[in-house]
N, C-alpha and C. Protein backbone atom coordinates (compact mmCIF):
# COMPACT_ATOMS: atom_id res chain seq x y z
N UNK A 1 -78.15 61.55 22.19
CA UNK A 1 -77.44 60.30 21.95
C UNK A 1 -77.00 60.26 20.49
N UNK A 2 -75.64 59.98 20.12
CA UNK A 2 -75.09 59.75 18.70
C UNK A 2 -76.08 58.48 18.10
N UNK A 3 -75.98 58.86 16.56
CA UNK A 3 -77.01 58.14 15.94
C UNK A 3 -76.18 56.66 15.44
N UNK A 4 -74.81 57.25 15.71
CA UNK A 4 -73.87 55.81 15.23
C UNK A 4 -74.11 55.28 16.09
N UNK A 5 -74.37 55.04 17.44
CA UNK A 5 -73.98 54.25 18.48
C UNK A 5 -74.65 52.58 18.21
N UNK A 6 -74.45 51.48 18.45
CA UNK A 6 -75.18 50.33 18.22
C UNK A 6 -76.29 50.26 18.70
N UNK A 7 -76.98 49.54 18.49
CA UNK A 7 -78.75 48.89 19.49
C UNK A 7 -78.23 48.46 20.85
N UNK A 8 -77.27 47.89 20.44
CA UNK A 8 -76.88 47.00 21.94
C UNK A 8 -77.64 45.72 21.81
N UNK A 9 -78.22 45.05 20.60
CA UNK A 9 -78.89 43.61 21.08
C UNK A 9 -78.14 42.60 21.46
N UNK A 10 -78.73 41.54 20.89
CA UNK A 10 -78.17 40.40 21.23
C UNK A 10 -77.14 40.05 20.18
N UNK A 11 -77.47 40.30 19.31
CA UNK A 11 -76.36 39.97 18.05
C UNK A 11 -75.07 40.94 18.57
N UNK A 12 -75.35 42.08 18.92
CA UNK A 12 -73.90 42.75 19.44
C UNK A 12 -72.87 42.21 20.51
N UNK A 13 -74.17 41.70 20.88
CA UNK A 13 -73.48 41.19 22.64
C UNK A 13 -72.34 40.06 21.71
N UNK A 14 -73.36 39.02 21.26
CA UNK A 14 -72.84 37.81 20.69
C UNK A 14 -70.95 38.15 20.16
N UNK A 15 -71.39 39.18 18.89
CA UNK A 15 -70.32 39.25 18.25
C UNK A 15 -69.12 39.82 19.00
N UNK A 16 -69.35 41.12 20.22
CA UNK A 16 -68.49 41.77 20.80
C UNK A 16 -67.56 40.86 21.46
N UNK A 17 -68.55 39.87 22.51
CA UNK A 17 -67.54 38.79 23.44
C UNK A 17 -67.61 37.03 22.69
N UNK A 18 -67.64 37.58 21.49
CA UNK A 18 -67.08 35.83 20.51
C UNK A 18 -67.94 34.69 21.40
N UNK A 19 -69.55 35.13 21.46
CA UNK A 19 -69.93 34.08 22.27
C UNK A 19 -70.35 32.80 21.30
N UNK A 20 -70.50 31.51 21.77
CA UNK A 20 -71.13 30.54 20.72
C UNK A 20 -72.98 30.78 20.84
N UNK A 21 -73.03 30.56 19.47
CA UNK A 21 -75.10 30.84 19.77
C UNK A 21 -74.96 28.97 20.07
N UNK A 22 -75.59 29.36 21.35
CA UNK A 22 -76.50 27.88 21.50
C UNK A 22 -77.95 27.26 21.34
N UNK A 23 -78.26 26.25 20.80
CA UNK A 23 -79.55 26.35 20.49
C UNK A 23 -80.62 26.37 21.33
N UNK A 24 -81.43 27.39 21.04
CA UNK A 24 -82.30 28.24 22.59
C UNK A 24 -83.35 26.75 22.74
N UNK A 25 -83.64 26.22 22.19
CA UNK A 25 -84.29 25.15 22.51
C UNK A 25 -83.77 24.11 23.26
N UNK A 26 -82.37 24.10 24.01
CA UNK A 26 -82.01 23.80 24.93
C UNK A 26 -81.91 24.27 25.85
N UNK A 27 -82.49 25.29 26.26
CA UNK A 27 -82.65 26.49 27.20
C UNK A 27 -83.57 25.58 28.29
N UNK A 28 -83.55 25.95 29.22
CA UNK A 28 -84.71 25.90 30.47
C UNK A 28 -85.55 26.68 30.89
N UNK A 29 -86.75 26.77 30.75
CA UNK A 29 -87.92 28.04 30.63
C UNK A 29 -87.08 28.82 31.94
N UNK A 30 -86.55 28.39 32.84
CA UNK A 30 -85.99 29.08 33.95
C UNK A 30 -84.68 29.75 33.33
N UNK A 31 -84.08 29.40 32.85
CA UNK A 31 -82.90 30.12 31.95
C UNK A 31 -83.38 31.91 31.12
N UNK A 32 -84.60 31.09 31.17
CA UNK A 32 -84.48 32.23 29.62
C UNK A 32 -85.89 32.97 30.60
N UNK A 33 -86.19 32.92 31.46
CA UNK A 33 -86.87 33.63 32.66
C UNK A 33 -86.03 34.55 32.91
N UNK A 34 -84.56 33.93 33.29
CA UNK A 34 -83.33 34.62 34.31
C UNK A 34 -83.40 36.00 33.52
N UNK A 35 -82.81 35.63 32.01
CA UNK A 35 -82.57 36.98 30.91
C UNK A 35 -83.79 37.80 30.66
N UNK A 36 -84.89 37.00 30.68
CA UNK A 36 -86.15 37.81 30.39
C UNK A 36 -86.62 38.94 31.33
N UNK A 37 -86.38 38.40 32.59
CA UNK A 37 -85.94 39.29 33.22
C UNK A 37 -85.74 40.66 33.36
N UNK A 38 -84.05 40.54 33.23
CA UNK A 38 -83.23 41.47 32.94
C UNK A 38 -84.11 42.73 31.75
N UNK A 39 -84.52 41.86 30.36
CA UNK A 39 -84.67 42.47 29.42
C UNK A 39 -85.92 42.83 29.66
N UNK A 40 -86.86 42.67 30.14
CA UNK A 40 -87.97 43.50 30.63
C UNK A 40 -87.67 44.83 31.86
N UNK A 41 -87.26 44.51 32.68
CA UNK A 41 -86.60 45.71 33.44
C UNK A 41 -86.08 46.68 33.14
N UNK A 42 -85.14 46.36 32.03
CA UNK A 42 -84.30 47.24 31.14
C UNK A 42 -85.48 48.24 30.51
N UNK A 43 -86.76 47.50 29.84
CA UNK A 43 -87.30 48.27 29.24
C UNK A 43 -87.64 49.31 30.08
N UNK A 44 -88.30 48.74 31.18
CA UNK A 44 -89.55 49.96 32.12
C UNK A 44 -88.10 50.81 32.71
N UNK A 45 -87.35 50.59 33.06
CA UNK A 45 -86.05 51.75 33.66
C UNK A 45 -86.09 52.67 32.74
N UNK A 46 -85.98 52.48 31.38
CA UNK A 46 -85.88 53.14 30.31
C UNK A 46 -86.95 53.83 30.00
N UNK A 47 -87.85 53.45 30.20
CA UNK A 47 -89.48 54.24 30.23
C UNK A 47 -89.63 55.17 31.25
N UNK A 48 -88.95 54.82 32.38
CA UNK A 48 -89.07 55.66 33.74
C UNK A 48 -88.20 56.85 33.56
N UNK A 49 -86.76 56.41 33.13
CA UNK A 49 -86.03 57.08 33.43
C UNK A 49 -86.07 58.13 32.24
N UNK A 50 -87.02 58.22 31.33
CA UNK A 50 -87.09 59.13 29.98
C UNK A 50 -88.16 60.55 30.57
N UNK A 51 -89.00 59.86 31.61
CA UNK A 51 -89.64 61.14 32.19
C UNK A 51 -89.48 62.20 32.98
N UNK A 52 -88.05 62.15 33.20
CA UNK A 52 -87.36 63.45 34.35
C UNK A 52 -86.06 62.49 34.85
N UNK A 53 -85.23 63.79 34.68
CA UNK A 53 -84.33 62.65 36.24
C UNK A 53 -84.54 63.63 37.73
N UNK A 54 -84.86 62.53 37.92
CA UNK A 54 -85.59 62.55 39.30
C UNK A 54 -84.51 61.97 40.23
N UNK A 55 -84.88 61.67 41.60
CA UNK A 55 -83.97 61.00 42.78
C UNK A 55 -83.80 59.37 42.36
N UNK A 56 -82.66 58.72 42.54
CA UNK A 56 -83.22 57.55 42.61
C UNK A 56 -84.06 56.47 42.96
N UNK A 57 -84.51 57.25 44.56
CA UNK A 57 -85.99 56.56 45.14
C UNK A 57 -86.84 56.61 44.45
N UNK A 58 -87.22 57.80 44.08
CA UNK A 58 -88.18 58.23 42.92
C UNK A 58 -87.75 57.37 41.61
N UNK A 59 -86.80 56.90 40.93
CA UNK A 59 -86.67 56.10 40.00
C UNK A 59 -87.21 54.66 40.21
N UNK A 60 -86.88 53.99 41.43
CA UNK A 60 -86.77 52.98 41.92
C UNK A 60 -88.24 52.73 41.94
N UNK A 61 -88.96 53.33 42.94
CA UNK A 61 -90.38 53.17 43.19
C UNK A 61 -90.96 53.18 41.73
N UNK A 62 -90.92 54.02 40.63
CA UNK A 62 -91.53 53.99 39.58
C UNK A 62 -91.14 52.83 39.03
N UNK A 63 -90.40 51.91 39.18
CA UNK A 63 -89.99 51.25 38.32
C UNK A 63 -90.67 49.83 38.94
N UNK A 64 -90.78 49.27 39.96
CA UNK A 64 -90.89 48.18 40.91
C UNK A 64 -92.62 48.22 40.51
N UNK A 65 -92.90 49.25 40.54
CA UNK A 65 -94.62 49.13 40.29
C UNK A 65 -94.99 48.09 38.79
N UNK A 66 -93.87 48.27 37.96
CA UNK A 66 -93.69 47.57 36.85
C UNK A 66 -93.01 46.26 37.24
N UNK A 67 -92.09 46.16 37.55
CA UNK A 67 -91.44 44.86 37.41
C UNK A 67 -91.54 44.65 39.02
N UNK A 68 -92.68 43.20 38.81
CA UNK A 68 -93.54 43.00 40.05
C UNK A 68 -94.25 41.72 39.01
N UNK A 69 -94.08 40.66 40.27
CA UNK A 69 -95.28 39.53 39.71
C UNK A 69 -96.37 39.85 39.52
N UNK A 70 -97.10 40.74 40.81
CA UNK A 70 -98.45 41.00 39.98
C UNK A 70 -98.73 41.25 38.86
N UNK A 71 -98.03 42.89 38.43
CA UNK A 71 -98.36 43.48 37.14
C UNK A 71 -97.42 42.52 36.01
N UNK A 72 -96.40 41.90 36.10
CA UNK A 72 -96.22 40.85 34.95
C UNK A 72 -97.32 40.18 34.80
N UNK A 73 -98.06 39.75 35.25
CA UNK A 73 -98.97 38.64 35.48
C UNK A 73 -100.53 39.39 34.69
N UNK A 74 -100.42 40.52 35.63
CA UNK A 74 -101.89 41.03 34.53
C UNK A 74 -101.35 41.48 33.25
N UNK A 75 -100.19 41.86 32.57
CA UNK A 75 -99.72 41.97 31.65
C UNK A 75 -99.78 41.12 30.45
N UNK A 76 -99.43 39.49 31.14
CA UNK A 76 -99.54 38.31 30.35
C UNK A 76 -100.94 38.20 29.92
N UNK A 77 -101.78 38.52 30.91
CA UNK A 77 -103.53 37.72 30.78
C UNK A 77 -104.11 38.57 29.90
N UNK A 78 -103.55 39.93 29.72
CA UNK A 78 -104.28 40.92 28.73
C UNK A 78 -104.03 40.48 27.01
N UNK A 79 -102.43 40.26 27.17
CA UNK A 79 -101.98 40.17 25.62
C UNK A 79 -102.28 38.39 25.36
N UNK A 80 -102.37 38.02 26.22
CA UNK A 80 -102.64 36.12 25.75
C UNK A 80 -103.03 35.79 24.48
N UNK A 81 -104.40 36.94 24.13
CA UNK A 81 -104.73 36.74 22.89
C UNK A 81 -104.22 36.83 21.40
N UNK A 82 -102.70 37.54 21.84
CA UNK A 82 -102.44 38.33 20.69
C UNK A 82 -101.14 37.28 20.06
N UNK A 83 -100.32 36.63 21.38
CA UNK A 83 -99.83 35.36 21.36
C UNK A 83 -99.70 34.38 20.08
N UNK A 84 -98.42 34.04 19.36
CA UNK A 84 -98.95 32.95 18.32
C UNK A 84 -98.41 32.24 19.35
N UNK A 85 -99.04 30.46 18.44
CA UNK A 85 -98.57 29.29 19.02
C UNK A 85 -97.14 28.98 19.65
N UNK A 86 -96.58 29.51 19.02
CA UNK A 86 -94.93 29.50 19.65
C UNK A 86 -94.97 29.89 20.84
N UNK A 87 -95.24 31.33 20.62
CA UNK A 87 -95.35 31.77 22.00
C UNK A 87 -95.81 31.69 23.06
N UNK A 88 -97.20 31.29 22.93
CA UNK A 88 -97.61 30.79 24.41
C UNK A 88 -97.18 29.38 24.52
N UNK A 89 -96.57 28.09 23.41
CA UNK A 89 -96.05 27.28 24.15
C UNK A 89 -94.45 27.55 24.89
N UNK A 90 -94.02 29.10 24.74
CA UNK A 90 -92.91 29.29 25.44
C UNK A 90 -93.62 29.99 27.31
N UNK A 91 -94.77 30.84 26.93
CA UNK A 91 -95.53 31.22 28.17
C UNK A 91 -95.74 29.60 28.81
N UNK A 92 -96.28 28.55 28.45
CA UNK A 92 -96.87 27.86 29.03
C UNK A 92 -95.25 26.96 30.01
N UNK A 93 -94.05 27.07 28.95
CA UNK A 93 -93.07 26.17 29.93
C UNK A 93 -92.60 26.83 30.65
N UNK A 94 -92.59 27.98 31.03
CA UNK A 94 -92.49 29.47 32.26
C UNK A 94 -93.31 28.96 33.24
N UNK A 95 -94.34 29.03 32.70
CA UNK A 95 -95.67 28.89 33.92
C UNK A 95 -95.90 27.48 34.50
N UNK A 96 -95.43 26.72 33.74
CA UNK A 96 -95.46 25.00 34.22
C UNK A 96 -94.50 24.81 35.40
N UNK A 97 -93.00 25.92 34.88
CA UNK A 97 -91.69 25.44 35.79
C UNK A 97 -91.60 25.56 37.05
N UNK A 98 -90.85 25.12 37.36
CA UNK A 98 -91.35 24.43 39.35
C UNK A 98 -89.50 25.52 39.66
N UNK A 99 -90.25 26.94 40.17
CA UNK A 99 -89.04 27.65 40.01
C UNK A 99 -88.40 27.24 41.84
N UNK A 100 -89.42 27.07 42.99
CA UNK A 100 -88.41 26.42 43.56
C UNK A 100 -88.65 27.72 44.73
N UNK A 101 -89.34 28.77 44.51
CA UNK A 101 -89.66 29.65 45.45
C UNK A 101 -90.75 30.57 44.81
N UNK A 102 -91.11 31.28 45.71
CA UNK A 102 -92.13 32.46 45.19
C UNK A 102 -91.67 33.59 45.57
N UNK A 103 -92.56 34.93 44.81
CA UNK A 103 -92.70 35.95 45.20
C UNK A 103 -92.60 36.49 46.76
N UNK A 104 -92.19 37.49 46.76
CA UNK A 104 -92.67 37.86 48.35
C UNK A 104 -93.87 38.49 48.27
N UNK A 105 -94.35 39.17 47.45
CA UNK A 105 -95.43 39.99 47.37
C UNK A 105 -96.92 39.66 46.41
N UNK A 106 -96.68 38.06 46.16
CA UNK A 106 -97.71 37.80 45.39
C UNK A 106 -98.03 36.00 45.67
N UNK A 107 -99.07 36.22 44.95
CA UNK A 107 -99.69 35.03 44.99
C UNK A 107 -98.63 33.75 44.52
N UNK A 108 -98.95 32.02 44.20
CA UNK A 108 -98.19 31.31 43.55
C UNK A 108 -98.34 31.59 42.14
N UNK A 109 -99.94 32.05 41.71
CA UNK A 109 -100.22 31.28 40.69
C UNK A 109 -100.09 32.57 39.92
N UNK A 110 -99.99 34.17 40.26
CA UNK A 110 -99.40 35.55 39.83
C UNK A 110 -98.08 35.24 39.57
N UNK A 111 -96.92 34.60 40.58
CA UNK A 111 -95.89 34.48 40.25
C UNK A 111 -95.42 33.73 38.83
N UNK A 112 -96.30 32.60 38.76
CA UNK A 112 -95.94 31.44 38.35
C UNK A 112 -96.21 32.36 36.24
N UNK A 113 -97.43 33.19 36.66
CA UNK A 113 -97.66 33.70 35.06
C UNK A 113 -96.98 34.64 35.10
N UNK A 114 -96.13 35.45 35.82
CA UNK A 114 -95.18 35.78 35.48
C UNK A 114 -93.67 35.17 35.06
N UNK A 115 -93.45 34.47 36.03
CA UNK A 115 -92.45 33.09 35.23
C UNK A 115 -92.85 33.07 33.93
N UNK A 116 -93.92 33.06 33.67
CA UNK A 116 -93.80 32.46 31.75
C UNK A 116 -94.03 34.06 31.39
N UNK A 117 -94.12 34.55 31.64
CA UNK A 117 -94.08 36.09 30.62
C UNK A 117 -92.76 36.10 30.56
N UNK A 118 -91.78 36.48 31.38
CA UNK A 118 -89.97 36.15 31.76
C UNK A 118 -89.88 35.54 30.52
N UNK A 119 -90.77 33.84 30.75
CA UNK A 119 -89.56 32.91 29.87
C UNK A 119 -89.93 33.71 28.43
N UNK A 120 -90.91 33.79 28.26
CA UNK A 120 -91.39 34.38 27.00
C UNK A 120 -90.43 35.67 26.54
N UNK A 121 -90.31 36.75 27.25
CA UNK A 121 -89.60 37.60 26.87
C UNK A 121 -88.12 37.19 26.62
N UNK A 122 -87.93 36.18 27.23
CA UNK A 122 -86.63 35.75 27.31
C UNK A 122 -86.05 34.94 25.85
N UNK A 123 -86.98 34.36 26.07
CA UNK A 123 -87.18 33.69 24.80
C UNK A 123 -87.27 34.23 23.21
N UNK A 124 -87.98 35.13 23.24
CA UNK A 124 -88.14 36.28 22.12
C UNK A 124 -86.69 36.96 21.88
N UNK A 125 -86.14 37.48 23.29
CA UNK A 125 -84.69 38.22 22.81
C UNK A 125 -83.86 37.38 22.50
N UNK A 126 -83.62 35.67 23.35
CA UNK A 126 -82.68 34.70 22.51
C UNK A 126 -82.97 34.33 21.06
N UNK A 127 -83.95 35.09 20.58
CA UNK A 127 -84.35 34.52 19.00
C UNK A 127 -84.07 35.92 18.40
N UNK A 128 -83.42 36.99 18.49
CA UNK A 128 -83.14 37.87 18.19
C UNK A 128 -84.99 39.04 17.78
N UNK A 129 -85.91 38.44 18.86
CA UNK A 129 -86.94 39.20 18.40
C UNK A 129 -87.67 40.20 18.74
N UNK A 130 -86.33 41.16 19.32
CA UNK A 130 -86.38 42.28 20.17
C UNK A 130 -87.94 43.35 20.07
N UNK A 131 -87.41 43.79 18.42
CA UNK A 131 -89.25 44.27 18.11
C UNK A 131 -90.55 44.14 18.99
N UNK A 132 -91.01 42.47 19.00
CA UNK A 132 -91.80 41.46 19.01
C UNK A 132 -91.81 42.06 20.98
N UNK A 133 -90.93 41.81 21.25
CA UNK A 133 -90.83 42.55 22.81
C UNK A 133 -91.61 43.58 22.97
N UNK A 134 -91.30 45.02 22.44
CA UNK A 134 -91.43 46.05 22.48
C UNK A 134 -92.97 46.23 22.32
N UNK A 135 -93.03 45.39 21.33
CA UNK A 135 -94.59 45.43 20.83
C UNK A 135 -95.43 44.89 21.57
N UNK A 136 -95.10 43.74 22.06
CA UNK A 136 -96.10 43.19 23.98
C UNK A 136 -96.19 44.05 24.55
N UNK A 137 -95.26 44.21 25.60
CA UNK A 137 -94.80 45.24 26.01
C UNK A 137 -95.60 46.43 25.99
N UNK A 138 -95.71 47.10 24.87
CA UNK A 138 -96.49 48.55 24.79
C UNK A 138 -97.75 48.11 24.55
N UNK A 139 -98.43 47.18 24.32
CA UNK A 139 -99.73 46.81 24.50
C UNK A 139 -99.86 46.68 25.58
N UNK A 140 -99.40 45.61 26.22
CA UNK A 140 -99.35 45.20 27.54
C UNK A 140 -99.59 45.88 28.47
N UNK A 141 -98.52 46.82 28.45
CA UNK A 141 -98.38 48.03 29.60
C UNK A 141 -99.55 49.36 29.36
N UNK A 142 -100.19 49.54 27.95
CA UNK A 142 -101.21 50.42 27.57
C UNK A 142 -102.86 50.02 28.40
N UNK A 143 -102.36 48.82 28.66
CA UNK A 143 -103.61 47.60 29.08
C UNK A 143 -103.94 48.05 30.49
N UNK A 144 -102.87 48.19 31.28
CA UNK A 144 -102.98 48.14 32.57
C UNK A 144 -103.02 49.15 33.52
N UNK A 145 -103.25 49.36 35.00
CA UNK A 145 -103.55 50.42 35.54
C UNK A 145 -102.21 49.64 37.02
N UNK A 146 -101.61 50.65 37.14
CA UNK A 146 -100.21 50.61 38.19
C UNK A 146 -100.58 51.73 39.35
């Protein structure tokens, strides 16, 4: 990969398509779930897909073992501690929000702490605190058994 190429964050996104920054504190823990999302997935694809290219089933399956309410959920309960105040009051409006359905493959209350890991991650990349991601994240995921 060229070393010029951008990060691709959020500030790129912003500047590329002239978006307005809105203030994330008008966000809806479900909003910033939606993106958190995304930006957690992104990571583990990227983790998966660095160890061989393989079939896409084989991509797919490696990847779902990760992005899964359960393992979001034991993910959250490991790093809780490491959490400042900000942050778990962004975990806690994830996990409060009344998303309106569940998982197919998990519990309410697995889903629901995953909802706030989402909003949390979500939340972190609308504050440009991509790092801060990475760094859960690789604790997080060092934590756990898939």
């Amino acid at each position: 990969m060229e070393e010029s190429l951008s990060t691709g964050g959020l500030t790129d996104i912003i500047n590329t398509f002239e978006l307005k920054r809105a203030d994330i504190r008008t966000y809806s823990p479900l909003a910033l779930a939606h993106i958190g999302d995304s930006v957690y997935e992104q990571i583990i694809r990227t983790i998966v897909i660095s160890k061989g290219n393989v079939s896409p089933n084989r991509l797919h399956k490696a990847t779902v073992k990760y992005v899964n309410a359960k393992t979001q959920a034991l993910i959250i309960t490991k790093i809780m501690d490491l959490l400042s105040e900000d942050e778990l009051n962004q975990f806690r409006r994830g996990k409060n929000s009344s998303p309106g359905h569940k998982a197919k493959n998990s519990g309410l209350s697995e889903y629901l702490k995953a909802t706030g890991f989402e909003t949390l991650v979500g939340y972190l990349y609308m504050t440009n605190q991509y790092s801060r991601i990475l760094e859960l994240c690789k604790i997080g995921l060092g934590m756990v058994e898939v």
